[in-house]
N, C-alpha and C. Protein backbone atom coordinates (compact mmCIF):
# COMPACT_ATOMS: atom_id res chain seq x y z
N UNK A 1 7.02 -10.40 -0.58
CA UNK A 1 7.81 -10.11 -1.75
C UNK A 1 6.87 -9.78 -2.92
N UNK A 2 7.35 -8.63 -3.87
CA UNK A 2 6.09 -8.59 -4.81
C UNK A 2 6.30 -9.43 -5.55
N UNK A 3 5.51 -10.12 -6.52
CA UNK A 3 5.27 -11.04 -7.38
C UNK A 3 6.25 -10.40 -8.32
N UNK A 4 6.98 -11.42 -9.12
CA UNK A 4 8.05 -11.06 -10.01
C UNK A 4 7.64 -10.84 -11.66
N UNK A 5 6.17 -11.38 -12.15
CA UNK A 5 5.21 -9.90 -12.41
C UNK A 5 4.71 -8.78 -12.74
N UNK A 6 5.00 -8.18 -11.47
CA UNK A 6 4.79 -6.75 -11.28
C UNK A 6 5.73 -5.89 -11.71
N UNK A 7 5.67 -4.91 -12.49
CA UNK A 7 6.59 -3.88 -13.12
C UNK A 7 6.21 -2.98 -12.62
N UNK A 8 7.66 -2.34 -12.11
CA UNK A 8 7.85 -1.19 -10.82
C UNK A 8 7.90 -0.22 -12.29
N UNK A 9 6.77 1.22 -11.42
CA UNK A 9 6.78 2.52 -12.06
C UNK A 9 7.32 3.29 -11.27
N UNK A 10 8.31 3.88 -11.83
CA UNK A 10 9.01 5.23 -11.27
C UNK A 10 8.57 6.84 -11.43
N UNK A 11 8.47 7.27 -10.11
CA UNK A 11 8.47 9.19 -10.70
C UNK A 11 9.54 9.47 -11.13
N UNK A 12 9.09 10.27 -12.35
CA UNK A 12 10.14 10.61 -13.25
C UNK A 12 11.12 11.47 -12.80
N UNK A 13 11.17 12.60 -12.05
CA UNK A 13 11.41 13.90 -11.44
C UNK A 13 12.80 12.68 -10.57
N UNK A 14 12.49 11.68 -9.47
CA UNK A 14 13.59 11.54 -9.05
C UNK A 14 13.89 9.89 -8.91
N UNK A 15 12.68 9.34 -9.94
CA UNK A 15 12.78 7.93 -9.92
C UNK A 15 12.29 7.15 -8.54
N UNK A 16 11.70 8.05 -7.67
CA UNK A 16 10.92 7.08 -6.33
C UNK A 16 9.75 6.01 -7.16
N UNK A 17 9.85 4.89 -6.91
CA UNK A 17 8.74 3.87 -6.93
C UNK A 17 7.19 4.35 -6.07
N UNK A 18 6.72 4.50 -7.30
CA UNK A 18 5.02 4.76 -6.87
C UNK A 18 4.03 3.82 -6.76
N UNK A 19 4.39 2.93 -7.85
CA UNK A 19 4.14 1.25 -6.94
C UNK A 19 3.75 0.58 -8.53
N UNK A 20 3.07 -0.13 -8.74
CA UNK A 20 3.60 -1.33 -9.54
C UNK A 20 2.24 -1.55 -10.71
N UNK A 21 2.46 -2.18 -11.81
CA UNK A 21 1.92 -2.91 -12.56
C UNK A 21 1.10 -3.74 -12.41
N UNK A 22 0.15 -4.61 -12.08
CA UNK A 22 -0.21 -6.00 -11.93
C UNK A 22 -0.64 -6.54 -13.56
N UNK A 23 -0.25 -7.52 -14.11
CA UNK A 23 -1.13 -8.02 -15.08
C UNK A 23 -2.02 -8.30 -14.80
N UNK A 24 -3.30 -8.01 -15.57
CA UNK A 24 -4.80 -7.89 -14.94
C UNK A 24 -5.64 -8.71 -16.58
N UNK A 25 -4.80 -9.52 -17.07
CA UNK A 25 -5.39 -10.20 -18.72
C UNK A 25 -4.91 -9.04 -19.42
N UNK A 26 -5.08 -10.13 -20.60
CA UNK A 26 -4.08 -9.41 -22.03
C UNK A 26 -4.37 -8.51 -22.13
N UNK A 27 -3.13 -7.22 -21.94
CA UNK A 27 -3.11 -5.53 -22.03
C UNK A 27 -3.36 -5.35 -21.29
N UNK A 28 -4.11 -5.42 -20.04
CA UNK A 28 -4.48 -4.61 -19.15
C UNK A 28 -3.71 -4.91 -17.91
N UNK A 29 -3.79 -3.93 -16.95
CA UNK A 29 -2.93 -3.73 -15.65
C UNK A 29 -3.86 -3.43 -14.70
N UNK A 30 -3.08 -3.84 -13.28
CA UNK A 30 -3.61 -3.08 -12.54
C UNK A 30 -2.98 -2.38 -11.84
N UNK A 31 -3.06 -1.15 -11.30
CA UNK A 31 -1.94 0.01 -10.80
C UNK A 31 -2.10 -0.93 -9.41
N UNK A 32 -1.20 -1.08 -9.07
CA UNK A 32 -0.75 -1.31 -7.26
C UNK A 32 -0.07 -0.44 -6.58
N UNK A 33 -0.41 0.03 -5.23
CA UNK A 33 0.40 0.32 -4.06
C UNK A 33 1.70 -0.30 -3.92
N UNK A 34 2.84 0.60 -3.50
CA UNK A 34 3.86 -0.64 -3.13
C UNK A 34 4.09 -1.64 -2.26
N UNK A 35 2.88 -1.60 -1.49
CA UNK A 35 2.55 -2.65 -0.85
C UNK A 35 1.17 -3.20 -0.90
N UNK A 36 1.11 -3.56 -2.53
CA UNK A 36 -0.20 -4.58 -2.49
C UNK A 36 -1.20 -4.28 -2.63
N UNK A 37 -1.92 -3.09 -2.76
CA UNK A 37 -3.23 -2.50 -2.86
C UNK A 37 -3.58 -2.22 -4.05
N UNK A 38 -4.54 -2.27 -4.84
CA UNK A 38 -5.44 -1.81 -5.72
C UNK A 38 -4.97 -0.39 -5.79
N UNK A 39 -4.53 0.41 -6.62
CA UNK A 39 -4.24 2.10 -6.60
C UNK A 39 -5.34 2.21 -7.96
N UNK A 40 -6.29 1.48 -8.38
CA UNK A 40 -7.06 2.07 -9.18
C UNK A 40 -7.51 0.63 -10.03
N UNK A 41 -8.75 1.04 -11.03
CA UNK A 41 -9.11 -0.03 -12.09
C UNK A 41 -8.09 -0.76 -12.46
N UNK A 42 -8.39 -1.76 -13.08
CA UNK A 42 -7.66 -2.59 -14.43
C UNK A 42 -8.04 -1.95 -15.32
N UNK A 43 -6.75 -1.58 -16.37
CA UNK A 43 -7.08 -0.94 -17.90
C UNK A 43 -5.69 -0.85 -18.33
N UNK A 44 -5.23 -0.40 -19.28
CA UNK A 44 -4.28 -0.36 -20.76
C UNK A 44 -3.55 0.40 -19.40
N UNK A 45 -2.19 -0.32 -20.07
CA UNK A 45 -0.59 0.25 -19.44
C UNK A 45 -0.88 1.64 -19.13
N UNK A 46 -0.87 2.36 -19.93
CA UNK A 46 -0.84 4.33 -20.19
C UNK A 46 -1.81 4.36 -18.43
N UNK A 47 -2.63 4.08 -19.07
CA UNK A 47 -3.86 3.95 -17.74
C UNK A 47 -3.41 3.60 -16.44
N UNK A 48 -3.34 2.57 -16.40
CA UNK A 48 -2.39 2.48 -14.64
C UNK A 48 -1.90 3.44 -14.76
N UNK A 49 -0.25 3.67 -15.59
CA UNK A 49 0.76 4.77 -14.89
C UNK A 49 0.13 6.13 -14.67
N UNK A 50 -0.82 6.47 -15.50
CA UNK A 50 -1.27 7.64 -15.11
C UNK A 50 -2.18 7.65 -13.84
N UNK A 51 -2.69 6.24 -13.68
CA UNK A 51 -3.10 6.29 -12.31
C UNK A 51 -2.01 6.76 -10.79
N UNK A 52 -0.92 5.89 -10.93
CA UNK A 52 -0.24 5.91 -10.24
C UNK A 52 0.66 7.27 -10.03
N UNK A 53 1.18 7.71 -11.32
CA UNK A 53 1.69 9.41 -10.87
C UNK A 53 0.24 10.13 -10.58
N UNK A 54 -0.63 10.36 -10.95
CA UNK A 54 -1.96 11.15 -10.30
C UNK A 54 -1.44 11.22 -8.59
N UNK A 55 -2.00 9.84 -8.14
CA UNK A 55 -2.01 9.54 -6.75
C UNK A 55 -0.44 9.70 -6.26
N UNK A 56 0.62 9.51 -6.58
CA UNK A 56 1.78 9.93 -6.28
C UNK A 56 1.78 9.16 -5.11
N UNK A 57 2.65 9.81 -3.89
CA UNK A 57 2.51 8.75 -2.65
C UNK A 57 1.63 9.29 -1.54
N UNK A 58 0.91 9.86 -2.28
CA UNK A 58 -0.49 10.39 -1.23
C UNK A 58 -0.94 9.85 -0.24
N UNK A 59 -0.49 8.62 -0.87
CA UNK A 59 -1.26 7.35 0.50
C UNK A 59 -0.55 7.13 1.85
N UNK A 60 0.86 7.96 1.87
CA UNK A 60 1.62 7.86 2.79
C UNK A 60 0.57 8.83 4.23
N UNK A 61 0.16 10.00 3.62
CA UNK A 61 -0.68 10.78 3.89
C UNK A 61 -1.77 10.40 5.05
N UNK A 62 -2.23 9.22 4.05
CA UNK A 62 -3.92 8.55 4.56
C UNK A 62 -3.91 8.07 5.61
N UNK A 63 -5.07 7.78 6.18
CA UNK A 63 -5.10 6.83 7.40
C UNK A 63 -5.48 5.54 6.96
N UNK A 64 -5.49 4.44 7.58
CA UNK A 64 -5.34 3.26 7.10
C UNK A 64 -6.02 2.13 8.57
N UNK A 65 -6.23 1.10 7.95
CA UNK A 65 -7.06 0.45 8.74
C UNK A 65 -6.41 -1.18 9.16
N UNK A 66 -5.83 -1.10 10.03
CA UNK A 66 -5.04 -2.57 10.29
C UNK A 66 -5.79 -3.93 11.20
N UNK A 67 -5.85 -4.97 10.79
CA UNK A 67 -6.70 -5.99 10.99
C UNK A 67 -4.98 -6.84 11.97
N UNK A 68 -5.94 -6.84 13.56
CA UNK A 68 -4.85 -7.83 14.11
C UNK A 68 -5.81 -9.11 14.75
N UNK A 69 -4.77 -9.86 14.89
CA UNK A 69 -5.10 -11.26 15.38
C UNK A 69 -6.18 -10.83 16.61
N UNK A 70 -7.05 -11.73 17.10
CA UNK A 70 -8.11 -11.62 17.85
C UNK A 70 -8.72 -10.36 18.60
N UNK A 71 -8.77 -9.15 17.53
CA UNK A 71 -9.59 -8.24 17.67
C UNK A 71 -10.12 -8.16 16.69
N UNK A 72 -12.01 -7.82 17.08
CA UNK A 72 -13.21 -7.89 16.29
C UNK A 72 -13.03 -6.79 15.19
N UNK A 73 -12.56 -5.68 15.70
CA UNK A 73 -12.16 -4.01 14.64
C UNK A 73 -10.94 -4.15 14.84
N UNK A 74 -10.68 -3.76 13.51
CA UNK A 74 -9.35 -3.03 13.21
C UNK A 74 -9.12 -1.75 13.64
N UNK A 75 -7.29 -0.94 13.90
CA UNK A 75 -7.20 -0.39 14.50
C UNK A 75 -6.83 0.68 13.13
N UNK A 76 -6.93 2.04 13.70
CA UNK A 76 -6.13 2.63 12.39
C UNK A 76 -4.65 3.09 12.82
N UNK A 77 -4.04 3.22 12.01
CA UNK A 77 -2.18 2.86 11.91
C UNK A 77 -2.23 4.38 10.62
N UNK A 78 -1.37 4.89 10.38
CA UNK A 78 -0.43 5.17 9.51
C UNK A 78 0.37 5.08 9.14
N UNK A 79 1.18 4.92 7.66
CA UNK A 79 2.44 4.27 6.82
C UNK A 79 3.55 5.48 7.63
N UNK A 80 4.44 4.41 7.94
CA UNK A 80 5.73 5.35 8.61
C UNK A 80 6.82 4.76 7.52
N UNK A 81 7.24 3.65 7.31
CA UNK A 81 8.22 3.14 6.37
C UNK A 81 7.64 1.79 4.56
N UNK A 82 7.76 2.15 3.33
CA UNK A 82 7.77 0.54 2.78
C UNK A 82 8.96 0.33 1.89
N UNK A 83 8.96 -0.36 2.37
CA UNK A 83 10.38 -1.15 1.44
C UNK A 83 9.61 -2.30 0.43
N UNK A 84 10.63 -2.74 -0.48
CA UNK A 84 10.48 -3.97 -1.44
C UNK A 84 9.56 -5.19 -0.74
N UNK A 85 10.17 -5.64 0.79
CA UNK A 85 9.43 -6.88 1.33
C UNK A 85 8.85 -5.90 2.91
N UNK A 86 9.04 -5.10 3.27
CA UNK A 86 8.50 -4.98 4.41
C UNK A 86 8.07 -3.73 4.66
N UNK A 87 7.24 -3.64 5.39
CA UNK A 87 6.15 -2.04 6.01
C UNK A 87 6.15 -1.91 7.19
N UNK A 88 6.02 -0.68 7.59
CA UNK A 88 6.12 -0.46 9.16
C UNK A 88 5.02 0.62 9.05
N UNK A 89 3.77 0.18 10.04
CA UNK A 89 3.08 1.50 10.14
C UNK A 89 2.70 1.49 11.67
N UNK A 90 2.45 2.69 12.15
CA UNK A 90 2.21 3.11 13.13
C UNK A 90 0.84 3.25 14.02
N UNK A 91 0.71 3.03 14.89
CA UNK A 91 -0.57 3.14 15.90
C UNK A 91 -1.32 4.26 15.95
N UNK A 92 -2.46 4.45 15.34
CA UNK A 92 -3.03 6.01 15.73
C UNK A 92 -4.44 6.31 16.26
N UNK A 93 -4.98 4.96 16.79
CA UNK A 93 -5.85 5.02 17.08
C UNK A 93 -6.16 4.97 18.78
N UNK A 94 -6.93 5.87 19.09
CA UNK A 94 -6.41 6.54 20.70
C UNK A 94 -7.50 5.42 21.31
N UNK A 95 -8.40 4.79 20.37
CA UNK A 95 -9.41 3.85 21.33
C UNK A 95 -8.73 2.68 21.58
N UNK A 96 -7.70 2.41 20.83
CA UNK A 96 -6.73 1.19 21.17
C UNK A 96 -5.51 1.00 22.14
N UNK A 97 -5.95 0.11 23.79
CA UNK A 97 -5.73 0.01 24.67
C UNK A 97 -4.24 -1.40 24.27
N UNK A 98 -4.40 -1.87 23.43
CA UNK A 98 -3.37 -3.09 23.51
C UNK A 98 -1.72 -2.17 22.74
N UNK A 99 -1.79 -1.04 22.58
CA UNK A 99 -0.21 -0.70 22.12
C UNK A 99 -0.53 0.97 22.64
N UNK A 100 0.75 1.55 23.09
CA UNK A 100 0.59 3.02 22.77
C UNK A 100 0.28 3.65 21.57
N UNK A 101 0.28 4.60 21.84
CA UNK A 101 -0.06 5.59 20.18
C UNK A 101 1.46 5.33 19.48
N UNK A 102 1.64 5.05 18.17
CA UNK A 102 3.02 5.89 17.72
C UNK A 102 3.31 3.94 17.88
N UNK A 103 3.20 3.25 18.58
CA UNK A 103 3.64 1.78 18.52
C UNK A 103 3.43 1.28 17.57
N UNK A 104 4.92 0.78 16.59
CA UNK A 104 5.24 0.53 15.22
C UNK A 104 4.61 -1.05 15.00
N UNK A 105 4.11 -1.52 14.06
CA UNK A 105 3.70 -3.15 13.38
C UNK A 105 4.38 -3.47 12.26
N UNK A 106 5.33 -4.06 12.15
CA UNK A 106 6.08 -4.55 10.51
C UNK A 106 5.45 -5.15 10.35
N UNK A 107 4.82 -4.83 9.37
CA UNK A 107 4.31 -6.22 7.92
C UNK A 107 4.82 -6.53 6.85
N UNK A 108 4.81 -7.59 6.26
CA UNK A 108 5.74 -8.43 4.93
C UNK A 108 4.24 -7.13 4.25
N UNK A 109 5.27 -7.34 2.96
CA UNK A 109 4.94 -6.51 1.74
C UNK A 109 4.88 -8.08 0.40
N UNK A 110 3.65 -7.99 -0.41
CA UNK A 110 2.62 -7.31 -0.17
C UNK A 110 1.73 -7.44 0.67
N UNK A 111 0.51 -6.70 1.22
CA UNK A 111 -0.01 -6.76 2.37
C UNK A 111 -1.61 -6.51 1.89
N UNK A 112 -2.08 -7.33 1.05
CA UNK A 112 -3.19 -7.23 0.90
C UNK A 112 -4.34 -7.48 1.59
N UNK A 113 -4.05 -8.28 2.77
CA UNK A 113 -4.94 -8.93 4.00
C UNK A 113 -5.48 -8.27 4.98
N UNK A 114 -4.59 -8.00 5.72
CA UNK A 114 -4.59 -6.93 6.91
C UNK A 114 -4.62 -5.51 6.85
N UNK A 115 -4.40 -4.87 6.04
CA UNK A 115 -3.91 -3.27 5.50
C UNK A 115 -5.34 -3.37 4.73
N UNK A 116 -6.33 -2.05 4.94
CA UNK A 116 -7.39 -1.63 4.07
C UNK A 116 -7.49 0.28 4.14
N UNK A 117 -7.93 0.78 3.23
CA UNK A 117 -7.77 2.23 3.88
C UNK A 117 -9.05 2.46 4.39
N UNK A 118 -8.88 3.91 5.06
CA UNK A 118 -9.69 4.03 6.26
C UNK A 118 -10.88 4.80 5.68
C-alpha cells in the first residue's frame, strides 16, 4: 500500500497517475514510481513533478530486474500491470529455467526490495 504520505501526480492530458510525491524533509520530495522506486533526486515540489511528467510511464517500457527467493541473480521481468497495492510483471529472461517466458509474478506495491531496473 503506498504510504498515506505520498501525493499522487497526475498527467494532465488524461489524469493517469505517474507516480507519487515522497516527503524527503521540509520542502523537498521525492518523485516515486507507482510502485516504490526513486523516479529521480529529492528537491522542491515543481522539481519532482517535472521529474515525473519528463519520464512519463517510460518505465513500463524498461526492463527490470526481479530478486526471487533462493536464487543468487535476479531474473529480468517486465511491468505488464500496477495498480494502487499490486504489480504484475512478467518473465523475460530466456536464461531462467524455473518459469516459462511471459510467466506472470504479483507483487504488493510498493516494491522497493525485489524490483531494481535493469
Amino acid at each position: 500500500m503506498i504510504p498515506p504520505d505520498w501525493t499522487a501526480h497526475h498527467r494532465e492530458e488524461d489524469g493517469e497517475v505517474l507516480g507519487y510525491l515522497a516527503p524527503a524533509g521540509e520542502g523537498a520530495y521525492t518523485p516515486m514510481t507507482p510502485f516504490g522506486h526513486a523516479a529521480g533526486e529529492p528537491g522542491a515540489e515543481a522539481d519532482a513533478r517535472a521529474a515525473l511528467d519528463a519520464r512519463g510511464l517510460a518505465y513500463l517500457a524498461d526492463p527490470w530486474r526481479l530478486r526471487l527467493p533462493g536464487r543468487a541473480e535476479p531474473i529480468t521481468v517486465r511491468i505488464v500491470e500496477v495498480g494502487p497495492d499490486r504489480m504484475r510483471v512478467a518473465n523475460a529472461d530466456f536464461g531462467y529455467e524455473g518459469a516459462d517466458l511471459g510467466h506472470v509474478f504479483t507483487l504488493d506495491v510498493p516494491e522497493p526490495g525485489r524490483l531494481s531496473p535493469a
